[in-house]
N, C-alpha and C. Protein backbone atom coordinates (compact mmCIF):
# COMPACT_ATOMS: atom_id res chain seq x y z
N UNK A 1 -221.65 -107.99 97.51
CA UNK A 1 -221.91 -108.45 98.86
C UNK A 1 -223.25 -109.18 98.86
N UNK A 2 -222.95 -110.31 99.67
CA UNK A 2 -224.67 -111.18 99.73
C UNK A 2 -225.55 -110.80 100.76
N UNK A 3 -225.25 -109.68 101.49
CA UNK A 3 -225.88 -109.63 102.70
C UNK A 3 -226.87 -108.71 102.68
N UNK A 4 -227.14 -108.12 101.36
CA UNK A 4 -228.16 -106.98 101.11
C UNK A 4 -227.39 -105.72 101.32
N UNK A 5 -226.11 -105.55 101.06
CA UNK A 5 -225.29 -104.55 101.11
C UNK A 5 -224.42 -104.15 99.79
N UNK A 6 -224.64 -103.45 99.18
CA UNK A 6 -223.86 -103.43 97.69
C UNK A 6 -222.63 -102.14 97.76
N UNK A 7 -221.63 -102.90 97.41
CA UNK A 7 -220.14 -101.73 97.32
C UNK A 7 -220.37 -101.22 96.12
N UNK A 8 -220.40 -99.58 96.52
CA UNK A 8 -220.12 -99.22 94.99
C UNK A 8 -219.06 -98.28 94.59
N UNK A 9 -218.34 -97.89 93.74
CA UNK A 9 -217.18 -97.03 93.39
C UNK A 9 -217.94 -95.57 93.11
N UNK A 10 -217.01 -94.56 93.60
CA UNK A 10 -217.75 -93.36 93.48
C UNK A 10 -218.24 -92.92 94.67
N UNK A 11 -218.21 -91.15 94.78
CA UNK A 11 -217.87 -90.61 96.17
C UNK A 11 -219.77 -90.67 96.26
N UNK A 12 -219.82 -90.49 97.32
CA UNK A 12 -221.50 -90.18 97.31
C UNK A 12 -222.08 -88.49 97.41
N UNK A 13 -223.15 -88.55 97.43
CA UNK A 13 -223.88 -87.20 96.94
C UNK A 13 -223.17 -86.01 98.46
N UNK A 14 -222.90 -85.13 97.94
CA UNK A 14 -222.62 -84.34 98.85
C UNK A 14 -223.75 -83.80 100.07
N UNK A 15 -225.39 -84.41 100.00
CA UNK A 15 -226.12 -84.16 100.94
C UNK A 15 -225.76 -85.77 101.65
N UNK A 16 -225.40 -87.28 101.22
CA UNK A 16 -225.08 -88.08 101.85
C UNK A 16 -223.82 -87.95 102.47
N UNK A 17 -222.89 -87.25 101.79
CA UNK A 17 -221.35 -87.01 102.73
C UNK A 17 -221.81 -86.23 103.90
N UNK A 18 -222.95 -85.29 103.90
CA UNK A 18 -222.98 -84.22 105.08
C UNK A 18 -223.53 -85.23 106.13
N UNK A 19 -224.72 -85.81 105.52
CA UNK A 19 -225.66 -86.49 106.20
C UNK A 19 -224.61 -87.87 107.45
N UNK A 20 -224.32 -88.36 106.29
CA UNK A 20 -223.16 -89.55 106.70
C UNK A 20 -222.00 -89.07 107.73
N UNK A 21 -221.45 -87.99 107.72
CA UNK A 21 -220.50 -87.44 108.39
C UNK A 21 -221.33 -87.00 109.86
N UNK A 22 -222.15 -86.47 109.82
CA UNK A 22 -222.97 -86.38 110.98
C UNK A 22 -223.37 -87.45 111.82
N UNK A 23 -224.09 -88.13 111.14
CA UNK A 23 -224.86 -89.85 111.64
C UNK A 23 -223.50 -90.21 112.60
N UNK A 24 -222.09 -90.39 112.22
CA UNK A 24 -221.27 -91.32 112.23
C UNK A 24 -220.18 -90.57 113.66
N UNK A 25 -220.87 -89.11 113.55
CA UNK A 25 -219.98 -88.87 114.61
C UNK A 25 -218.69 -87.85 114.37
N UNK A 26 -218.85 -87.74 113.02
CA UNK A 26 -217.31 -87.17 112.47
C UNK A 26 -217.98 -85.44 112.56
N UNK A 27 -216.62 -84.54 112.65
CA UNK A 27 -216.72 -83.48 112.64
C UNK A 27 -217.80 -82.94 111.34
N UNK A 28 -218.24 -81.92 111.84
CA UNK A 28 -219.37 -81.67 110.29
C UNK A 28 -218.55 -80.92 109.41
N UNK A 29 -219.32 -80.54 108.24
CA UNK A 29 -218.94 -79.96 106.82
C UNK A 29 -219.62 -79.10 106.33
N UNK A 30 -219.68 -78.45 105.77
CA UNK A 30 -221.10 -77.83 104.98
C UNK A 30 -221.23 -78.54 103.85
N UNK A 31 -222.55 -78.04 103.41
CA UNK A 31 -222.98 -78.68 102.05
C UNK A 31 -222.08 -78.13 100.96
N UNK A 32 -222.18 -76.74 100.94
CA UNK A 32 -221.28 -76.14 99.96
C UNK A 32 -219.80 -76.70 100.41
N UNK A 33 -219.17 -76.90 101.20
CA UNK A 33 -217.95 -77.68 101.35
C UNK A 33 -217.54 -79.00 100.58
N UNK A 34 -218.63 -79.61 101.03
CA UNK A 34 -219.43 -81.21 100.58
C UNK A 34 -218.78 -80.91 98.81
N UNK A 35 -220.13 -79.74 98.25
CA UNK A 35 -220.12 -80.22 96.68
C UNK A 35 -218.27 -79.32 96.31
N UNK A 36 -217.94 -78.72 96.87
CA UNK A 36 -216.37 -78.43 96.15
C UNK A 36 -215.52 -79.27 96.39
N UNK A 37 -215.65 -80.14 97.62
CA UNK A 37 -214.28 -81.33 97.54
C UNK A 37 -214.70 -82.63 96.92
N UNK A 38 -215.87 -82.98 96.55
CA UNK A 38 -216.35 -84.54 96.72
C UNK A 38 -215.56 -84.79 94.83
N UNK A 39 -215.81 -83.73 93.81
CA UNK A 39 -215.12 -83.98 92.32
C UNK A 39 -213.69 -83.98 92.37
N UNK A 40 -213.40 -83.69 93.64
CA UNK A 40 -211.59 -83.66 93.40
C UNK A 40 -211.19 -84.95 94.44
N UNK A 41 -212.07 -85.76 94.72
CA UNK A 41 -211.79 -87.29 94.88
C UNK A 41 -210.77 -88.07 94.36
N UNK A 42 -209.72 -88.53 94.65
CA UNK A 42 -209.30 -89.99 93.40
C UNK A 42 -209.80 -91.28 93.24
N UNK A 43 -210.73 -91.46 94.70
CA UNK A 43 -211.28 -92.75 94.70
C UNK A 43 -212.24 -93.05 95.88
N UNK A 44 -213.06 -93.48 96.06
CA UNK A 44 -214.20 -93.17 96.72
C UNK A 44 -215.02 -94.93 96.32
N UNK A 45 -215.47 -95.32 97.47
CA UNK A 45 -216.39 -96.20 97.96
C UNK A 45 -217.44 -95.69 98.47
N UNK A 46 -218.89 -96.39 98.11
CA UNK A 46 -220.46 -96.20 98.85
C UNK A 46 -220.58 -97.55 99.20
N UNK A 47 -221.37 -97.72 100.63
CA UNK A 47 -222.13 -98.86 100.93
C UNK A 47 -223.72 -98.92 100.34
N UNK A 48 -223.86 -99.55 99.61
CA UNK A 48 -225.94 -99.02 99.50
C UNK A 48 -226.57 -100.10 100.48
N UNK A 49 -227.39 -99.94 101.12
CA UNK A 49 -228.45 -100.33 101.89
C UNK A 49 -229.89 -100.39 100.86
N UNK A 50 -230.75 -101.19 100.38
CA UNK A 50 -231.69 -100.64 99.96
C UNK A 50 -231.73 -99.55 98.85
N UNK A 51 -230.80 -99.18 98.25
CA UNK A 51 -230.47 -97.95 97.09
C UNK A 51 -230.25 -96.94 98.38
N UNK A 52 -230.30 -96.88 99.59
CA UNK A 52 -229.65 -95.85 100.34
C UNK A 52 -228.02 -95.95 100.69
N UNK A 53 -227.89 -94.90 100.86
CA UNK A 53 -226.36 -94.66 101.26
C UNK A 53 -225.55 -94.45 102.43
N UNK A 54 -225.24 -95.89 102.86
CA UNK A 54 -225.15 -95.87 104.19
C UNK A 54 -223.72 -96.29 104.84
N UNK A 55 -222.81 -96.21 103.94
CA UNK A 55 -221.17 -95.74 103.92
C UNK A 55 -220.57 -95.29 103.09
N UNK A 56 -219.29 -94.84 103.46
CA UNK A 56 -218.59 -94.22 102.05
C UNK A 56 -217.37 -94.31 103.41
N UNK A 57 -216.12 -93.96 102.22
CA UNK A 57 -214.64 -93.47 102.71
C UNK A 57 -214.52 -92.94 101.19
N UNK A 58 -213.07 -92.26 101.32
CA UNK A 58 -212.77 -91.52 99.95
C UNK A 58 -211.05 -91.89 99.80
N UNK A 59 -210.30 -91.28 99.12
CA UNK A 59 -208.99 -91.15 98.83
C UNK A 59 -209.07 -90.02 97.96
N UNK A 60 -208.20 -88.89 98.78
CA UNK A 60 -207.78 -87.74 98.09
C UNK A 60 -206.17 -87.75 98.33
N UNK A 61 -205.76 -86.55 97.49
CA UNK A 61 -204.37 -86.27 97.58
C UNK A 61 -204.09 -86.02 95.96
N UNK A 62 -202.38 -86.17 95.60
CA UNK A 62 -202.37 -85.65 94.57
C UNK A 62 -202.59 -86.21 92.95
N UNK A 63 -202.26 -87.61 93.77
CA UNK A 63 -202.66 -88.50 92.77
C UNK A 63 -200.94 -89.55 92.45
N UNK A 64 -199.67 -88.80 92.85
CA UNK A 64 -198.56 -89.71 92.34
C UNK A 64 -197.54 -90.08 93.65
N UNK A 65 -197.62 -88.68 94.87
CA UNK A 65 -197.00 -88.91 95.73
C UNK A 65 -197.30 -88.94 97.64
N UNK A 66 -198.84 -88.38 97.22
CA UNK A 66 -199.38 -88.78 98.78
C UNK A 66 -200.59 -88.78 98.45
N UNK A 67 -201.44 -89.67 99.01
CA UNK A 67 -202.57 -90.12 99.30
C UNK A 67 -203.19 -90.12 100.18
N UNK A 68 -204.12 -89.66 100.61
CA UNK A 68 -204.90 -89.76 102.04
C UNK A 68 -206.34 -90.49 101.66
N UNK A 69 -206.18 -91.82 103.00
CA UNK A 69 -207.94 -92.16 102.82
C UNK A 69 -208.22 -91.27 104.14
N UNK A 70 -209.56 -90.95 103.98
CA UNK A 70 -210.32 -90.33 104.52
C UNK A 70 -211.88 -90.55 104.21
N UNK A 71 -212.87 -89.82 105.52
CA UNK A 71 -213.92 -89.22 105.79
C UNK A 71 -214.69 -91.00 105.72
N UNK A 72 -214.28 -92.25 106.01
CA UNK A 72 -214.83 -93.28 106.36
C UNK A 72 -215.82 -93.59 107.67
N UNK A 73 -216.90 -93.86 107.23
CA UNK A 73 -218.08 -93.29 108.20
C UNK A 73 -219.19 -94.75 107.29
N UNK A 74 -219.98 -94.96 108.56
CA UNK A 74 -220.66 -95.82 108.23
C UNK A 74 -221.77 -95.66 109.45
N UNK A 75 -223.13 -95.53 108.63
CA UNK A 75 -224.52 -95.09 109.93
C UNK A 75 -224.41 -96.07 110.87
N UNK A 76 -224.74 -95.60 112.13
CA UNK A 76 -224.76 -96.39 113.28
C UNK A 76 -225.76 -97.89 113.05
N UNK A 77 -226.72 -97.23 112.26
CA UNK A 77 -227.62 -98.66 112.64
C UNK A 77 -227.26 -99.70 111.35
N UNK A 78 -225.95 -99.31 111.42
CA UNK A 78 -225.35 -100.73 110.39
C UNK A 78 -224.04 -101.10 110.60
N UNK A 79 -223.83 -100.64 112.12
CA UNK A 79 -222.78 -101.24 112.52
C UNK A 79 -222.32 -102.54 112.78
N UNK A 80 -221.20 -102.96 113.22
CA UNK A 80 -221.11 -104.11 113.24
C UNK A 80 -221.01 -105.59 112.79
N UNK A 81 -221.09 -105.04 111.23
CA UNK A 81 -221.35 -105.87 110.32
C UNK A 81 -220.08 -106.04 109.21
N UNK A 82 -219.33 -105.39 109.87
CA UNK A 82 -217.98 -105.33 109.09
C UNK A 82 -218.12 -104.96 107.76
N UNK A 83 -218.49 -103.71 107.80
CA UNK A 83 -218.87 -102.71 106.80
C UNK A 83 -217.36 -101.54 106.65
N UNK A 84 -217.34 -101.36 107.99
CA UNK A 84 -216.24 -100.20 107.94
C UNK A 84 -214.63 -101.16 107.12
N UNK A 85 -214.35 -102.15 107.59
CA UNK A 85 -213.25 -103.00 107.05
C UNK A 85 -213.64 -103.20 105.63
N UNK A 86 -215.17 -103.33 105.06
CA UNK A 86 -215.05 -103.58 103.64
C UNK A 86 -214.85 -102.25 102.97
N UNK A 87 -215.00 -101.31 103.39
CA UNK A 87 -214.52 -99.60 102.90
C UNK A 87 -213.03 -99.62 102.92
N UNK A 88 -212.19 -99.67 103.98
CA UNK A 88 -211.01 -99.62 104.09
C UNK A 88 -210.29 -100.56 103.73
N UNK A 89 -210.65 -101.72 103.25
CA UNK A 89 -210.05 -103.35 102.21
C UNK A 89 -210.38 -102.75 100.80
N UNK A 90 -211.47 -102.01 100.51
CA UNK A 90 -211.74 -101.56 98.86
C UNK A 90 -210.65 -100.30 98.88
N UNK A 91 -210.47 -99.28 98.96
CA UNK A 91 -209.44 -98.02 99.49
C UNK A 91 -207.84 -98.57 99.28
N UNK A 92 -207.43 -99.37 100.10
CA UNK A 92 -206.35 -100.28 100.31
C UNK A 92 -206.08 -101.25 98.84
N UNK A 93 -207.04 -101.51 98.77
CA UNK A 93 -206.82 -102.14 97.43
C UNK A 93 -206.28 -101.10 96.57
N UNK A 94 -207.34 -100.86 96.30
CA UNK A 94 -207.31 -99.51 95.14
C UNK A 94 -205.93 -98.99 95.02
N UNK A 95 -205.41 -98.58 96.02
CA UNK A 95 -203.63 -97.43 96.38
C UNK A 95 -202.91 -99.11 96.17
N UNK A 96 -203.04 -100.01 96.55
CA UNK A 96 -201.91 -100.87 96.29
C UNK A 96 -201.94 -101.55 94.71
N UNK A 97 -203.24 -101.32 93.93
CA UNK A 97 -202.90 -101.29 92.55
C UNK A 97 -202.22 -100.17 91.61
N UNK A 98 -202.65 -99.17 92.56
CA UNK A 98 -202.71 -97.85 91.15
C UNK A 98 -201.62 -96.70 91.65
N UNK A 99 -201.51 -96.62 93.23
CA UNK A 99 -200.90 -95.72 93.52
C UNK A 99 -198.89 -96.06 93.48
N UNK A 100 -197.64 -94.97 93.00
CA UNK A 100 -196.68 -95.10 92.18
C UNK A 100 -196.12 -95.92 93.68
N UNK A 101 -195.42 -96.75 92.95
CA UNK A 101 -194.06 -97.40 94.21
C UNK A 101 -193.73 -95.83 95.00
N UNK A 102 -193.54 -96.12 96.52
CA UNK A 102 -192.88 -95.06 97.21
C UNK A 102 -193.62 -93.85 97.50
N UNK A 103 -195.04 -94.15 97.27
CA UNK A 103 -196.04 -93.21 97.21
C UNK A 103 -196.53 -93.18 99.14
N UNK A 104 -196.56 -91.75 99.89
CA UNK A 104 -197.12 -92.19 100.81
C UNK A 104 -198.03 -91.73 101.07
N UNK A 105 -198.71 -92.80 102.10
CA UNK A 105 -200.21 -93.58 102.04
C UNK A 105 -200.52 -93.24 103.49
N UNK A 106 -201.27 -91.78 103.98
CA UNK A 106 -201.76 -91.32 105.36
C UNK A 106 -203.32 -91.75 105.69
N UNK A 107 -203.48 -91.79 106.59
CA UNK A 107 -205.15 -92.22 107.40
C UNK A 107 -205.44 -91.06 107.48
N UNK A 108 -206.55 -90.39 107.32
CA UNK A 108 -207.21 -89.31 108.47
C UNK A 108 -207.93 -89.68 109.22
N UNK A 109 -207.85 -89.93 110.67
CA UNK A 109 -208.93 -90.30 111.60
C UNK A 109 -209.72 -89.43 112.15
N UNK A 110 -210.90 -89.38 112.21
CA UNK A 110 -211.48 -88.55 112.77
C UNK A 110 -212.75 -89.38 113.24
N UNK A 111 -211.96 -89.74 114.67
CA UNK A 111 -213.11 -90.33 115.67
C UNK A 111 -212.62 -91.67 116.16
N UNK A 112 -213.21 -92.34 116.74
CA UNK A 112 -212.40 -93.41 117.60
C UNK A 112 -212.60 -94.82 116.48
N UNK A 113 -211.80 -95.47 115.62
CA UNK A 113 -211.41 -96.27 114.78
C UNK A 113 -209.72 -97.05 114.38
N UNK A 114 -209.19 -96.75 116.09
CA UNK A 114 -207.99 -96.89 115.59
C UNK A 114 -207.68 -98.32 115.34
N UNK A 115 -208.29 -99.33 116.15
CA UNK A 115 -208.24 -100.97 115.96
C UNK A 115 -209.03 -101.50 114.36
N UNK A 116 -209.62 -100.50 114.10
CA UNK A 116 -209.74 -101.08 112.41
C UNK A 116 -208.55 -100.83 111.71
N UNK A 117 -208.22 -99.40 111.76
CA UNK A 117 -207.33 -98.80 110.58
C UNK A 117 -206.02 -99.75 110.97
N UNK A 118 -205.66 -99.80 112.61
CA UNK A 118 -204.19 -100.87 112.83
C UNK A 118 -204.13 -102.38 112.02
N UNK A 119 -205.52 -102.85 111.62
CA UNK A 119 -205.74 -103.86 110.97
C UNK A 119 -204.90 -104.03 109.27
N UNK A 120 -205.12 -102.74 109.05
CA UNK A 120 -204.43 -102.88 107.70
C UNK A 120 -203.08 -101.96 107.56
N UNK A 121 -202.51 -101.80 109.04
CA UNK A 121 -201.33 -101.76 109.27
C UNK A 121 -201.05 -99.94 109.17
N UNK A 122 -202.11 -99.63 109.67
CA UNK A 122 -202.29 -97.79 109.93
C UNK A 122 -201.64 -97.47 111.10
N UNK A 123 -200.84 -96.58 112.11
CA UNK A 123 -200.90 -96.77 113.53
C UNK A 123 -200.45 -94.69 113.44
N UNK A 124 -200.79 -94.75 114.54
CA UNK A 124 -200.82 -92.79 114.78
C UNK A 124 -199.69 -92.77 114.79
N UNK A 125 -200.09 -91.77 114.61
CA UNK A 125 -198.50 -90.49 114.20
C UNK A 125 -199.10 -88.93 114.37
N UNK A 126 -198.10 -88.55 114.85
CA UNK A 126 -198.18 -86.87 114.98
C UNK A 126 -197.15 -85.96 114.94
N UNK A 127 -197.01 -85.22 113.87
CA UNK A 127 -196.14 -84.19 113.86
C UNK A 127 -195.07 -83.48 115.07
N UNK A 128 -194.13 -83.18 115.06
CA UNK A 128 -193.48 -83.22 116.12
C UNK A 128 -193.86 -81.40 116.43
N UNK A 129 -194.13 -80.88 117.92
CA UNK A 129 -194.68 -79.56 118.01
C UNK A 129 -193.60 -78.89 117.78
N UNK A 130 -194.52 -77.51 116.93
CA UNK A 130 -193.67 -76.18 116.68
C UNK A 130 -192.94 -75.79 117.65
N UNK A 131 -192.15 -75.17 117.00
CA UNK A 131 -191.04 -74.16 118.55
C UNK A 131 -191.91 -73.05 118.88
């Protein structure tokens, strides 16, 4: 990126996932939460700011037959800059190279982002309620 914003591969530090998840609005985590899920990643984007870390999204799941991107969060004071679309265009990429034909491919939203994620052809869904 030329804009003083560098994409990088790889989940970020589990005090930036806590940190980042907070800033952004998303439900919190613990730290100890943070460091047990962030190594069982399949694929993971950072925004750097300055060598700081000032987005991420991830892709978990099993690896052959469902995929979830998730926990995409980007600090407020770097909004707007079409940061969150370059997380979810790197993610998207990624599952449409590597992940198997017929593989399915869920959003987790958590928080108001639904006109980005509809962009790359995401739209809600919800389980139909228990009896």
């Amino acid at each position: 990126m030329s804009d003083g914003y560098a994409l990088a591969e790889g989940p970020p530090s589990a005090e930036d996932f806590v940190r980042l998840r907070a800033v952004a609005g998303l439900s919190p985590f613990s730290l100890e939460a943070a460091r047990i899920a962030l190594p069982n990643t399949i694929f993971a984007v950072r925004i750097l700011h300055d060598g700081t870390c000032i987005g991420m999204g991830r892709i978990v799941g099993d690896g052959g037959c469902f995929f979830q991107i998730t926990d995409i969060a980007v600090d407020p004071g770097h909004r707007k800059r079409g940061l969150g679309k370059r997380i979810v265009a790197a993610l998207t990429d990624h599952l449409r190279r590597n992940a198997p034909s017929g593989a399915y491919v869920s959003l987790i939203a958590d928080g108001e982002a639904r006109n980005l994620y509809a962009q790359f052809g995401f739209r809600p869904t919800a389980p139909p309620p228990l009896a």
